[in-house]
C-alpha atoms as a PDB file:
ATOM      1  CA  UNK A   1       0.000   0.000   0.000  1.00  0.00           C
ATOM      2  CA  UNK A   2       1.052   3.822  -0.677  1.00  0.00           C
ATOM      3  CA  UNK A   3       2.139   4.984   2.567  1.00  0.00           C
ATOM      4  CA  UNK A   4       2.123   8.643   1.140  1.00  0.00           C
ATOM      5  CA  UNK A   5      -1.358   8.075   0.154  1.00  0.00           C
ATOM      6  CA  UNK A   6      -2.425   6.679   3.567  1.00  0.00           C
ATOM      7  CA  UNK A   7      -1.047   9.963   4.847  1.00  0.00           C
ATOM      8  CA  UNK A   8      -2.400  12.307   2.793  1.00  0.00           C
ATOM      9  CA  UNK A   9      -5.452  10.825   3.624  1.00  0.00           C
ATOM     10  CA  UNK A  10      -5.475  11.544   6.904  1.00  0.00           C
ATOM     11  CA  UNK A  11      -4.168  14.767   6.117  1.00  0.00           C
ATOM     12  CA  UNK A  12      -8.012  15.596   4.345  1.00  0.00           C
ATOM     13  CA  UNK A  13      -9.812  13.762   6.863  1.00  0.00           C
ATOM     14  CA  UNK A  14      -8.590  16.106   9.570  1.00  0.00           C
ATOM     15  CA  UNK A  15      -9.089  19.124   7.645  1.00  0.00           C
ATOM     16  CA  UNK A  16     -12.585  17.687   7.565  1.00  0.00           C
ATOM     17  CA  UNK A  17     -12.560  17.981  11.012  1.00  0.00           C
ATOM     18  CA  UNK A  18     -11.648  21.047  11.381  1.00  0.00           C
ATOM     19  CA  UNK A  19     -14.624  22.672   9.663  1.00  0.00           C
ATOM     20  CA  UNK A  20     -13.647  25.683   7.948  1.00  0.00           C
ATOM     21  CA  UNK A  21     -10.729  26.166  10.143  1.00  0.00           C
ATOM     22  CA  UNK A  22      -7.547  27.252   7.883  1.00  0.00           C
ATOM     23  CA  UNK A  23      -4.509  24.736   8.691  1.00  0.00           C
ATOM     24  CA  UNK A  24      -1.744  26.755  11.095  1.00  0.00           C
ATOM     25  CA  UNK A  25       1.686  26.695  10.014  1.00  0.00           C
ATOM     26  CA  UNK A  26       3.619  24.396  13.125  1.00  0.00           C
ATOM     27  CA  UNK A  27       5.760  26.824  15.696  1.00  0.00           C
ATOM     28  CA  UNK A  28       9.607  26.664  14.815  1.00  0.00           C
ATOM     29  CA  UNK A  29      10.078  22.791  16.574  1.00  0.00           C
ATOM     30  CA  UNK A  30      13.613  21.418  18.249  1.00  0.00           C
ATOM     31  CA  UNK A  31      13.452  17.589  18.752  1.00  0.00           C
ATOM     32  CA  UNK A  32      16.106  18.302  21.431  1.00  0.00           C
ATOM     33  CA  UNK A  33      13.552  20.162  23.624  1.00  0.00           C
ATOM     34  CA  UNK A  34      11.058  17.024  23.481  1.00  0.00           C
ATOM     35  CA  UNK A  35      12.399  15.076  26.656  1.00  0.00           C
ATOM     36  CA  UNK A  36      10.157  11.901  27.029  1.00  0.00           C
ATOM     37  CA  UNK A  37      10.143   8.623  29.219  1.00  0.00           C
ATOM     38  CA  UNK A  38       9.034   5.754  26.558  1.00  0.00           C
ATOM     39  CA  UNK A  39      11.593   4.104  25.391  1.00  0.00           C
ATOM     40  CA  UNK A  40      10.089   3.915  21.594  1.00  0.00           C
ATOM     41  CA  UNK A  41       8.290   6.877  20.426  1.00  0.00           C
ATOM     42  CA  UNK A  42       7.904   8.498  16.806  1.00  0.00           C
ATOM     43  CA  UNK A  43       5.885  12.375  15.963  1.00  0.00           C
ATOM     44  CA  UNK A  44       4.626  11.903  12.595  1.00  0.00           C
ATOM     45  CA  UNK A  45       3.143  14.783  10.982  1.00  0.00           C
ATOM     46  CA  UNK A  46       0.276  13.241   9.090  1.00  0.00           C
ATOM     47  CA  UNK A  47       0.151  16.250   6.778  1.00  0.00           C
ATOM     48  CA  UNK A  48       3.946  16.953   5.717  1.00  0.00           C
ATOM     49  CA  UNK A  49       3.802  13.252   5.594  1.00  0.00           C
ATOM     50  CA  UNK A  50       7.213  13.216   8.316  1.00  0.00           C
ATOM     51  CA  UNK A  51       8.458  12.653  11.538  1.00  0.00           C
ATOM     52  CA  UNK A  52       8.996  14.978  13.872  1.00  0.00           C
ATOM     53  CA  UNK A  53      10.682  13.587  16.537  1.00  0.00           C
ATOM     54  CA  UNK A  54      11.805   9.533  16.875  1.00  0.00           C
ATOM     55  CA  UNK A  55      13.267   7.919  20.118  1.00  0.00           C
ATOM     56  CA  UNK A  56      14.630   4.311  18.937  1.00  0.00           C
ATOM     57  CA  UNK A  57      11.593   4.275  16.623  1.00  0.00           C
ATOM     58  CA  UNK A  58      13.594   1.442  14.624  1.00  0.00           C
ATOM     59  CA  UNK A  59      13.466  -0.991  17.824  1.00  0.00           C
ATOM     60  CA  UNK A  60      11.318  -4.110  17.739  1.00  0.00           C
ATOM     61  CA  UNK A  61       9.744  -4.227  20.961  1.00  0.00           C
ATOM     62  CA  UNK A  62       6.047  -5.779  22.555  1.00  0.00           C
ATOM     63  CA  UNK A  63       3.231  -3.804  21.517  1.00  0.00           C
ATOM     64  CA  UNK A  64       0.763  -5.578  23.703  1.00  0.00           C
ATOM     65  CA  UNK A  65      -2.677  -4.647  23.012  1.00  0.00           C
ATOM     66  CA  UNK A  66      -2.064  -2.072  20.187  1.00  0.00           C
ATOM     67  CA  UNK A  67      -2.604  -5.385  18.481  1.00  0.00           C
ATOM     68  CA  UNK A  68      -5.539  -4.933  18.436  1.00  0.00           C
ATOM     69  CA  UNK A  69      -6.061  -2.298  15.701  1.00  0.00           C
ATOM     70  CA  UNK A  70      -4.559  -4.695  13.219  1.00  0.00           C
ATOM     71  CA  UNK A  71      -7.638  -7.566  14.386  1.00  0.00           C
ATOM     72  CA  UNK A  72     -10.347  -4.629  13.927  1.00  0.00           C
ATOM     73  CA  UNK A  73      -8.341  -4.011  10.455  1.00  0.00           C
ATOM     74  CA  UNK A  74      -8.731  -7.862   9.013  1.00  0.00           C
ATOM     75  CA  UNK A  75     -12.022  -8.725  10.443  1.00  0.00           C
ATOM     76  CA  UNK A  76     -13.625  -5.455   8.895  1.00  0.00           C
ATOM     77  CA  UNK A  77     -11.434  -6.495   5.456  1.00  0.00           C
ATOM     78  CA  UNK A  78     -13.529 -10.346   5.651  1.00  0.00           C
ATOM     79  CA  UNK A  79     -16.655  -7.750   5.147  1.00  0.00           C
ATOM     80  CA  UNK A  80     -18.480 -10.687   7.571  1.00  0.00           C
ATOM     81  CA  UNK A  81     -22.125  -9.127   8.801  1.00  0.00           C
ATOM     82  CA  UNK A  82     -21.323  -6.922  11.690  1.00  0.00           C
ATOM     83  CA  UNK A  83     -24.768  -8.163  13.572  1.00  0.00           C
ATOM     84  CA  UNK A  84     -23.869 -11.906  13.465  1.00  0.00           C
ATOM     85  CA  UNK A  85     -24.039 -12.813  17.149  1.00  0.00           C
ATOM     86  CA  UNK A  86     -20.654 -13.982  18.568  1.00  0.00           C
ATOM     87  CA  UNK A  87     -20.428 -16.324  21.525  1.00  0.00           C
ATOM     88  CA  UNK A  88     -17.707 -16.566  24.334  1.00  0.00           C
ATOM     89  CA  UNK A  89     -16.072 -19.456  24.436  1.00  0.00           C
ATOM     90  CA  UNK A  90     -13.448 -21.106  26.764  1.00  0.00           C
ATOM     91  CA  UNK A  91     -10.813 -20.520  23.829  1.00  0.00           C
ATOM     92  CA  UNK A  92     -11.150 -16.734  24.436  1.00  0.00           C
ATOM     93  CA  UNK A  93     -10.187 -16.802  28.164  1.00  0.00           C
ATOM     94  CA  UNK A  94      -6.691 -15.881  28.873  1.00  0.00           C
ATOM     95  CA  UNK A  95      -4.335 -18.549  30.365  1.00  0.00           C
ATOM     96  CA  UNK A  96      -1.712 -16.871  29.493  1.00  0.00           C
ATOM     97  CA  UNK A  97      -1.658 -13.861  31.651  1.00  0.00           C
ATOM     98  CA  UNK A  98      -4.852 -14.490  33.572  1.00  0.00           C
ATOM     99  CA  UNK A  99      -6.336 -11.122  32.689  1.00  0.00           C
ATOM    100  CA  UNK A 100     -10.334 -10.766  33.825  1.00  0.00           C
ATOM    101  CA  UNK A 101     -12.476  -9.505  31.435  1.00  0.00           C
ATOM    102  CA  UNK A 102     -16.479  -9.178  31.972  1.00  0.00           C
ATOM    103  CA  UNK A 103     -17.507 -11.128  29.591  1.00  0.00           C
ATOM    104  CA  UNK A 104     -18.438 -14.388  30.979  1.00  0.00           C
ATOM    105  CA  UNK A 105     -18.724 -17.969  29.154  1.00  0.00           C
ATOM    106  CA  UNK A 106     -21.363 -17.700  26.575  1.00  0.00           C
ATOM    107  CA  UNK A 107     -21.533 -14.167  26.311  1.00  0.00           C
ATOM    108  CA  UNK A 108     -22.998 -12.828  22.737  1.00  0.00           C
ATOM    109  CA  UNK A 109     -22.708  -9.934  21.451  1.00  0.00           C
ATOM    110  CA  UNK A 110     -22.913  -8.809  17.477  1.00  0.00           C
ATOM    111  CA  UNK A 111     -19.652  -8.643  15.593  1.00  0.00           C
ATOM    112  CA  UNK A 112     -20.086  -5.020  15.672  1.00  0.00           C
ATOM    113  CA  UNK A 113     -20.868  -5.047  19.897  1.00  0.00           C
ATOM    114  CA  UNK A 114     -17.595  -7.118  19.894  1.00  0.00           C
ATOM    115  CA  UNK A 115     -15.066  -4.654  17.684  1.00  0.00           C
ATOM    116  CA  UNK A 116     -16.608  -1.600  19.545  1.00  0.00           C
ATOM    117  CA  UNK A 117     -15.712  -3.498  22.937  1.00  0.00           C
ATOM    118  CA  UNK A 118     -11.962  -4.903  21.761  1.00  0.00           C
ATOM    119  CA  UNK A 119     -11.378  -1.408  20.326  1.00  0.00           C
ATOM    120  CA  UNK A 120     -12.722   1.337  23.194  1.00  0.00           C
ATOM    121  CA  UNK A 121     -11.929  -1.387  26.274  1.00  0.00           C
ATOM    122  CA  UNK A 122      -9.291  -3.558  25.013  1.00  0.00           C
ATOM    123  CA  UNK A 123     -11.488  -6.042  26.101  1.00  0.00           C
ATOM    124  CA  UNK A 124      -9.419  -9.565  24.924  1.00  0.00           C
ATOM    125  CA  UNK A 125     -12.455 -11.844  25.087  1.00  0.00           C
ATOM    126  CA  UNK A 126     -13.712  -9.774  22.335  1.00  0.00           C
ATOM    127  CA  UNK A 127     -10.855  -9.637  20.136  1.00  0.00           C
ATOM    128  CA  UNK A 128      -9.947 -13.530  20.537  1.00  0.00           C
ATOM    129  CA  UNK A 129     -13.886 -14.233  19.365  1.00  0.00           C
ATOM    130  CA  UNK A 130     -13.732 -11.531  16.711  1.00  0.00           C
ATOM    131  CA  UNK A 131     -10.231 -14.487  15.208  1.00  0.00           C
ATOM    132  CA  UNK A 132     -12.157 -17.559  16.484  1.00  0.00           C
ATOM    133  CA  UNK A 133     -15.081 -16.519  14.084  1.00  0.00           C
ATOM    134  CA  UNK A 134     -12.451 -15.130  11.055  1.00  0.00           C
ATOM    135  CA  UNK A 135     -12.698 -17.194   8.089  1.00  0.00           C
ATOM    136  CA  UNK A 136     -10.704 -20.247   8.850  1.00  0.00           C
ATOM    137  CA  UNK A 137     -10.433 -19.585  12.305  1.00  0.00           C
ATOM    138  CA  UNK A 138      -7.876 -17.619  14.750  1.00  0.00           C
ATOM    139  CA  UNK A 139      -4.815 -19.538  12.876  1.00  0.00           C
ATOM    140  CA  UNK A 140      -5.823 -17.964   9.556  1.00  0.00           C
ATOM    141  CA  UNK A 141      -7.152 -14.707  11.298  1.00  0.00           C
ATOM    142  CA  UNK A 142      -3.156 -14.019  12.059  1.00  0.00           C
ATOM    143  CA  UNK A 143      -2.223 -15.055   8.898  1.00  0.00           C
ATOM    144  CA  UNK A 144      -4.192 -12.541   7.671  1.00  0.00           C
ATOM    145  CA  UNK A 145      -2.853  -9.914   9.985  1.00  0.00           C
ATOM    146  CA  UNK A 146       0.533 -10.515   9.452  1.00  0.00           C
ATOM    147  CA  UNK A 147      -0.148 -10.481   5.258  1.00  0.00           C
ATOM    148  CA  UNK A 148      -1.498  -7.401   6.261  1.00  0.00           C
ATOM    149  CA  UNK A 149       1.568  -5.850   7.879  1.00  0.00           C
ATOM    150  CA  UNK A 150       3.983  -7.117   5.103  1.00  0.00           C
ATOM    151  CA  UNK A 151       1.425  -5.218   2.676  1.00  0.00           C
ATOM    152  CA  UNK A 152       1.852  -2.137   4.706  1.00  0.00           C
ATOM    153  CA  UNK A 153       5.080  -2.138   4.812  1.00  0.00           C
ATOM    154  CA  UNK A 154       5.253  -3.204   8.347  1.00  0.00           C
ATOM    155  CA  UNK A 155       9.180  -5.272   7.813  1.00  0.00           C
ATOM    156  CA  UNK A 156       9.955  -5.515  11.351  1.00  0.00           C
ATOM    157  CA  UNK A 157       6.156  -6.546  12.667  1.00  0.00           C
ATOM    158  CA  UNK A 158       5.007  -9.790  13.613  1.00  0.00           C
ATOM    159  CA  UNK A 159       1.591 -10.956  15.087  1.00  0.00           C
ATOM    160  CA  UNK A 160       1.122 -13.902  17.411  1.00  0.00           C
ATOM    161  CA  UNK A 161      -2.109 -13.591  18.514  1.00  0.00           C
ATOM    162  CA  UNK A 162      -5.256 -11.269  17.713  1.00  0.00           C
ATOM    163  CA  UNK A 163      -5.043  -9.621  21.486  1.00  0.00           C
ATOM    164  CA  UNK A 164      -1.670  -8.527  21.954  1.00  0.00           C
ATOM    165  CA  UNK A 165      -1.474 -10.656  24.962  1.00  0.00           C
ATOM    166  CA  UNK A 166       1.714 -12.651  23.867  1.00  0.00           C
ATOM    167  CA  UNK A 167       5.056 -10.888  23.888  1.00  0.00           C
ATOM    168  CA  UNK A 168       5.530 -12.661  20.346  1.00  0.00           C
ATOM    169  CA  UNK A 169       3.744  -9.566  19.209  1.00  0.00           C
ATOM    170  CA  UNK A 170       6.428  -7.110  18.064  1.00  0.00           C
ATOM    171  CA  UNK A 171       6.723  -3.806  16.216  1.00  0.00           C
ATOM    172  CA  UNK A 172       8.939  -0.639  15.680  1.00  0.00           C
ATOM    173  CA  UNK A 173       7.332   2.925  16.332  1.00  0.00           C
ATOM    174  CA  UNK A 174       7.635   3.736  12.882  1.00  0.00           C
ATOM    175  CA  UNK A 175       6.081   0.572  11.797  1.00  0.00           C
ATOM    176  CA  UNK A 176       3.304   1.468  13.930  1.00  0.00           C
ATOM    177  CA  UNK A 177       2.763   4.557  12.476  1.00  0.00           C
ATOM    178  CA  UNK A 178       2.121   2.804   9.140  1.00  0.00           C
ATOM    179  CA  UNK A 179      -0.670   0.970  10.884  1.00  0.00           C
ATOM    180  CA  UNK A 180      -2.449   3.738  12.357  1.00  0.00           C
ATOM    181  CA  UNK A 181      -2.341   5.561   8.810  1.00  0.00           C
ATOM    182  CA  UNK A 182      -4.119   2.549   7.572  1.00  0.00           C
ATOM    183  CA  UNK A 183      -6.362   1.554  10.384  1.00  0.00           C
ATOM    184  CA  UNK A 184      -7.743   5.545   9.845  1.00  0.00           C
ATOM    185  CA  UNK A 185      -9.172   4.842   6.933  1.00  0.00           C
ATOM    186  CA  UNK A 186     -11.936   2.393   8.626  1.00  0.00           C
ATOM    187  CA  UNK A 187     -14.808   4.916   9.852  1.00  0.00           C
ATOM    188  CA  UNK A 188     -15.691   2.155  12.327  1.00  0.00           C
ATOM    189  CA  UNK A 189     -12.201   1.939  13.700  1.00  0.00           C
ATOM    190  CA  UNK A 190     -11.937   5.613  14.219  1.00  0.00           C
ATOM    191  CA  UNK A 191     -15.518   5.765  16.078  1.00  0.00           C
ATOM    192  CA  UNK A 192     -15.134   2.614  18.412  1.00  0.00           C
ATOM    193  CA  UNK A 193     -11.693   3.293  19.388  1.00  0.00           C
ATOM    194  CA  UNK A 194     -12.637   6.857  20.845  1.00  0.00           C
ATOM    195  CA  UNK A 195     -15.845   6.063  22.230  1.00  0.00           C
ATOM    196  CA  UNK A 196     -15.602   7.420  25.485  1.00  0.00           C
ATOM    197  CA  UNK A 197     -18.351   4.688  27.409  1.00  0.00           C
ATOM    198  CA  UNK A 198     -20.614   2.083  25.536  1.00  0.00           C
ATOM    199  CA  UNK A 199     -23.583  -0.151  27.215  1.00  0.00           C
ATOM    200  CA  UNK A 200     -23.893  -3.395  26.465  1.00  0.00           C
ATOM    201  CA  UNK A 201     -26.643  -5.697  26.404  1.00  0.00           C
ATOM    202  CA  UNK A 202     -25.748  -9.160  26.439  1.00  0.00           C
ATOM    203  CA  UNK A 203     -27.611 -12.230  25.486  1.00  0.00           C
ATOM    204  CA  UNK A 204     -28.467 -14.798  26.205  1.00  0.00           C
ATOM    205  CA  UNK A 205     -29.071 -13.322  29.646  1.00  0.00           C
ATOM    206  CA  UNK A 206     -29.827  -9.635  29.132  1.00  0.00           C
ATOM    207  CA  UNK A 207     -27.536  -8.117  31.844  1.00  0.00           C
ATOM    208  CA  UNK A 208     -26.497  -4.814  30.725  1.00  0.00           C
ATOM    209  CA  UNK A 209     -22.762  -4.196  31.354  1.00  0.00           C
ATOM    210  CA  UNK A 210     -20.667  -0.872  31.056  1.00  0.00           C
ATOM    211  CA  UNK A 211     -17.013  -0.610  29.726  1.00  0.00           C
ATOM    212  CA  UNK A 212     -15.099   2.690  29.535  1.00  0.00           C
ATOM    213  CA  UNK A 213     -12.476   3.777  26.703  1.00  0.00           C
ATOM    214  CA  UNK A 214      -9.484   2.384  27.820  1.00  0.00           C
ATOM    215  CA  UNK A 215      -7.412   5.933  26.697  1.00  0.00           C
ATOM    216  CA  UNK A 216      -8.805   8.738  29.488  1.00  0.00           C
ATOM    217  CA  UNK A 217      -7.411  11.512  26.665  1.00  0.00           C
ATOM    218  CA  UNK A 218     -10.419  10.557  24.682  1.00  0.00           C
ATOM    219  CA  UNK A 219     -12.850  12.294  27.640  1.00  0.00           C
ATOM    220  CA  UNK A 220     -10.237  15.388  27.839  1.00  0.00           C
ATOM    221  CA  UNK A 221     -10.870  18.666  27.600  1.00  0.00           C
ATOM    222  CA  UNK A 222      -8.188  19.521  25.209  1.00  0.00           C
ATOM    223  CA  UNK A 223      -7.559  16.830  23.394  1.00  0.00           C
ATOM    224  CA  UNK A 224      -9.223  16.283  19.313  1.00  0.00           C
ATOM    225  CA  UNK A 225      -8.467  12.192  19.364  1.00  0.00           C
ATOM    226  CA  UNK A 226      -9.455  10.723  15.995  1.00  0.00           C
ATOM    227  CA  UNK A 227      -8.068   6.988  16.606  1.00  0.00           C
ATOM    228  CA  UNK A 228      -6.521   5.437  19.529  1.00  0.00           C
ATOM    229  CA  UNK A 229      -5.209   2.159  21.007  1.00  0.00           C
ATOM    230  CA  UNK A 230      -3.604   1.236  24.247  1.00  0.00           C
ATOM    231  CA  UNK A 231      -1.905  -1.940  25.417  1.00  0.00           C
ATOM    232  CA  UNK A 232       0.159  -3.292  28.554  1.00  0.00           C
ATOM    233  CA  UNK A 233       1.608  -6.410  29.275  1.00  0.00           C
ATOM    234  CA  UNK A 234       4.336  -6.904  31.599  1.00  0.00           C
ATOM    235  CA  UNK A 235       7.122  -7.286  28.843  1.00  0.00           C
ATOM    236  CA  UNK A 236       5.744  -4.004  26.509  1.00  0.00           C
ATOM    237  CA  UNK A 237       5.208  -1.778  29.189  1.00  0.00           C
ATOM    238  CA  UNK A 238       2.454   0.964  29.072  1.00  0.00           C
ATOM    239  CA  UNK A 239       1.758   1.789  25.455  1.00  0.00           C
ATOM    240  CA  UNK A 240      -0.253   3.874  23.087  1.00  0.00           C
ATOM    241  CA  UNK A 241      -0.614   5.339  19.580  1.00  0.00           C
ATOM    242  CA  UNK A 242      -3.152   8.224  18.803  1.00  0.00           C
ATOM    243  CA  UNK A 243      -3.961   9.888  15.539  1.00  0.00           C
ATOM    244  CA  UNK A 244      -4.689  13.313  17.427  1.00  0.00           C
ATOM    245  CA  UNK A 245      -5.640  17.033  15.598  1.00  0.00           C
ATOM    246  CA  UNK A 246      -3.325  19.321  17.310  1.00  0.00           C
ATOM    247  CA  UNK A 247      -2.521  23.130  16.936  1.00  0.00           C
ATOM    248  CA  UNK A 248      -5.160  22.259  13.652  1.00  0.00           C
ATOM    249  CA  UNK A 249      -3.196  19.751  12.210  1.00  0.00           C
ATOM    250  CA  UNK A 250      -2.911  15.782  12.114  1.00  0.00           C
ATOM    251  CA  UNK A 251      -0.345  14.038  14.061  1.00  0.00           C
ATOM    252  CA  UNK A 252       0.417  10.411  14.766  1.00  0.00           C
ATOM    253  CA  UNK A 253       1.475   9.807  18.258  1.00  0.00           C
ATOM    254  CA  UNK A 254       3.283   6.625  18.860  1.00  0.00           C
ATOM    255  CA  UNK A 255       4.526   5.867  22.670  1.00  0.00           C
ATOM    256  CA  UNK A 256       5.857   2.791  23.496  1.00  0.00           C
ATOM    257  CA  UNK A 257       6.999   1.207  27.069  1.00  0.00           C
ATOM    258  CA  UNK A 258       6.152   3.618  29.172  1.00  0.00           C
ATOM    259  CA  UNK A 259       6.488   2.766  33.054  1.00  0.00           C
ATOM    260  CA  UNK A 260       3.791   3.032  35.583  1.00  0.00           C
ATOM    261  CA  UNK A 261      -0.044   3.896  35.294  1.00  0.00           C
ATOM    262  CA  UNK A 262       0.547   7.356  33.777  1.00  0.00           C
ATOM    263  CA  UNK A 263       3.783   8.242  32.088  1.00  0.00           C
ATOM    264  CA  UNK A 264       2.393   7.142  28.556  1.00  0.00           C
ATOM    265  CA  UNK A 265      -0.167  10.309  29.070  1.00  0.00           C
ATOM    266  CA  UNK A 266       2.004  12.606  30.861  1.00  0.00           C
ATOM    267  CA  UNK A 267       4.150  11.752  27.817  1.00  0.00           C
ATOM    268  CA  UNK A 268       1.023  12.581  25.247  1.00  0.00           C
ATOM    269  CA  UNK A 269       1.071  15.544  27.178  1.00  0.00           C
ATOM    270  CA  UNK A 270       4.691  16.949  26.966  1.00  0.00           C
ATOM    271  CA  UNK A 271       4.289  15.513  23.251  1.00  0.00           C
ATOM    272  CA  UNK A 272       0.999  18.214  22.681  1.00  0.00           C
ATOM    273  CA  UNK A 273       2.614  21.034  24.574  1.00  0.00           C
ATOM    274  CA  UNK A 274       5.563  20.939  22.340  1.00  0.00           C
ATOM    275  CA  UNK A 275       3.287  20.606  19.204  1.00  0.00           C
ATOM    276  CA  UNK A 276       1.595  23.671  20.361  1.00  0.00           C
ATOM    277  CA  UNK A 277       4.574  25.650  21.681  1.00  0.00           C
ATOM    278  CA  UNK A 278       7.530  24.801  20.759  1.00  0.00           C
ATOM    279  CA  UNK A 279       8.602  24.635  25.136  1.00  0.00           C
ATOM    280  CA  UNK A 280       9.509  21.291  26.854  1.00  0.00           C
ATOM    281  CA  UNK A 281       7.725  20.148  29.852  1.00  0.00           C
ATOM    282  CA  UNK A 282       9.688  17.988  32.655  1.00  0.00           C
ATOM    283  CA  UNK A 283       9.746  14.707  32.728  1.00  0.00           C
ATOM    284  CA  UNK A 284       9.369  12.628  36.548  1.00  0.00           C
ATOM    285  CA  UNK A 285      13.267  12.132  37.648  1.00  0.00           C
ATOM    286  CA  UNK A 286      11.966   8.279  38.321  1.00  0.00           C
ATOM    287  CA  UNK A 287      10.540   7.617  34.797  1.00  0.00           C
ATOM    288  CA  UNK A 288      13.153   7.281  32.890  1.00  0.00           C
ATOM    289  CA  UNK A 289      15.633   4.909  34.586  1.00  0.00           C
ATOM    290  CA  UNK A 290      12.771   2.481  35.162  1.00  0.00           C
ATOM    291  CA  UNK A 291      11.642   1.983  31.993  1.00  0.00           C
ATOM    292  CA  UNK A 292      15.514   1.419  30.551  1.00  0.00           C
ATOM    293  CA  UNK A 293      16.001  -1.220  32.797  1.00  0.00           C
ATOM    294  CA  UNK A 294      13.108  -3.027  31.060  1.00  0.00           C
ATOM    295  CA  UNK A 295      15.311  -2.726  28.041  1.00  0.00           C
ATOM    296  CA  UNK A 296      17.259  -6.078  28.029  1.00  0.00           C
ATOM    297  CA  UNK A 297      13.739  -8.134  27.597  1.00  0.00           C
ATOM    298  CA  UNK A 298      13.300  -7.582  24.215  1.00  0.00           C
ATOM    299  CA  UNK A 299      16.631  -8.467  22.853  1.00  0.00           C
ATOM    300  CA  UNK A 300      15.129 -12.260  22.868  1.00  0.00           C
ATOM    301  CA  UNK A 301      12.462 -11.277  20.197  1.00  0.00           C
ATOM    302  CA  UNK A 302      14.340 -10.099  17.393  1.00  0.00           C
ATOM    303  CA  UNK A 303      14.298 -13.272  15.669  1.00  0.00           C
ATOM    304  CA  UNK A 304      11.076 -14.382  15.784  1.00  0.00           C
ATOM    305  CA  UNK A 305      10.873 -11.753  12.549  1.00  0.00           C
ATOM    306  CA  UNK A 306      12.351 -14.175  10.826  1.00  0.00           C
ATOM    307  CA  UNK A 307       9.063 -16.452  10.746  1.00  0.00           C
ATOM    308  CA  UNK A 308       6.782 -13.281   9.993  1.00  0.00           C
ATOM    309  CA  UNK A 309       4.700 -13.794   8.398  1.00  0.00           C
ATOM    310  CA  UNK A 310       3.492 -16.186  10.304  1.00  0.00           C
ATOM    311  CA  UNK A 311       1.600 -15.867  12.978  1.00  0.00           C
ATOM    312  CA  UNK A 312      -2.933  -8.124  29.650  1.00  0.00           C
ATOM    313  CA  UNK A 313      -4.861  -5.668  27.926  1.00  0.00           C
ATOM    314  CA  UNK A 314      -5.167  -1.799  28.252  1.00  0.00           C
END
């Protein structure tokens, strides 16, 4: 796929956005200002179609449940009916890192109930139905997603799983800036990864259960999010990508393990301040060293690209 296409996309569809809203020429920017504590991040400007600032943006590292935007991408691509009900099943559940989800054994929900959930809440139970019902199965659902990558131009991605829950899942910030351009283009993937709070009403019992957007940017004042994803897992860290309208134009925010609850959004933060103004903010003296000394992890997944293509939560 045209990468500069993908971006120039998104370039109109946030001039959309904006209304009638002329586009404002970027204040005078010094990556050296931008002080941040991921270890992987990448500033695309969506409209120039270039980065803006890239911390070890070429490193393959866990991406955790960013994952998920690539599942939403190949199950809306199958073009299956989005109100087929889908039922939980004891292949969805999560023995791997025990994560609880509300979805109970023989949950259904519409496809469309179930991309909304795995999309806004990260919800894994979702997104392992949403492969166990793919064409073929959750073996030919990550085929799919990893053909997907290669076509993207994704070289140093590979997908394990369709939640994001195995460390075997592995990108580069750049690489997941490619996704994000592409995963724009799906209307549905833009609305159900920013909805701020959904009811559900599941069947075959009827209980009504509320999830909340994963991403608490999406409910800031502040903030114009037009696609997001989170993820965490032990071996990623806290991550998250965002295709965000700032200072009226498009950017792609990629921020990869982060340490603790909140440095991926006080890292968003410093990352919009510096959009908007040019001026650093400081980072938390404890931030940084922490997340380096995660570093060492992911120098055991490197070759698993090798196989590509081949193959807790928020």
């Amino acid at each position: 796929m045209n990468t500069r296409f993908v971006f120039v996309f998104l370039a109109l569809l946030a001039l959309a956005a904006g209304g009638s809203a002329a586009a404002q020429a970027p204040v005078t920017l010094d990556p050296a200002k931008l002080k941040l504590a991921s270890v992987n991040a990448l500033v695309f400007d969506a409209e120039a179609d270039r980065p803006l600032y890239a911390k070890a943006a070429d490193e393959v590292t866990p991406i955790a449940s960013v994952t998920k935007l690539m599942t939403a991408m190949i199950v809306l691509d199958a073009g299956q009916p989005l109100d087929e009900p889908l039922a939980v099943d004891m292949d969805d559940f999560d023995f791997l890192k025990g994560s609880s989800s509300r979805l109970r054994m023989g949950a259904t929900l519409t496809r469309t109930e179930m991309l909304r959930l795995a999309l806004m809440a990260s919800e894994n139970r979702a997104a392992s139905a949403l492969a166990r019902y793919y064409p073929g199965g959750t073996e030919a659902a990550v085929a799919a997603m990893n053909a997907k990558a290669a076509a993207l131009g994704m070289t140093r991605s590979n997908f394990a799983d369709p939640t994001g829950l195995s460390p075997d899942n592995v990108s580069t910030a750049n690489d997941l800036a490619k996704m994000v351009g592409a995963a724009a283009q799906y209307p549905l993937i833009r609305e159900f990864s920013t909805t701020p709070s959904h009811y559900v009403e599941v069947q075959p019992t009827g209980r009504v259960v509320g999830f909340n957007n994963s991403n608490r940017l999406v409910r800031a004042s502040g903030w114009d999010i037009q696609l997001q994803k989170t993820g965490y897992i032990r071996e990623a860290g806290r991550c998250v990508v965002m295709l965000a309208q700032i200072a009226s134009r498009p950017f792609v925010i990629v921020l990869l393990d982060s340490v603790g609850k909140y440095t991926r959004l006080g890292d968003a933060a410093r990352v919009k301040h510096w959009l908007e103004t040019g001026q650093s903010l400081p980072v938390a003296k404890a931030a940084v060293p922490a997340a380096r000394a995660k570093k060492p992890v992911k120098g055991t997944l490197a070759p698993k690209l090798a196989q590509a293509p081949k193959a807790p939560g928020a």
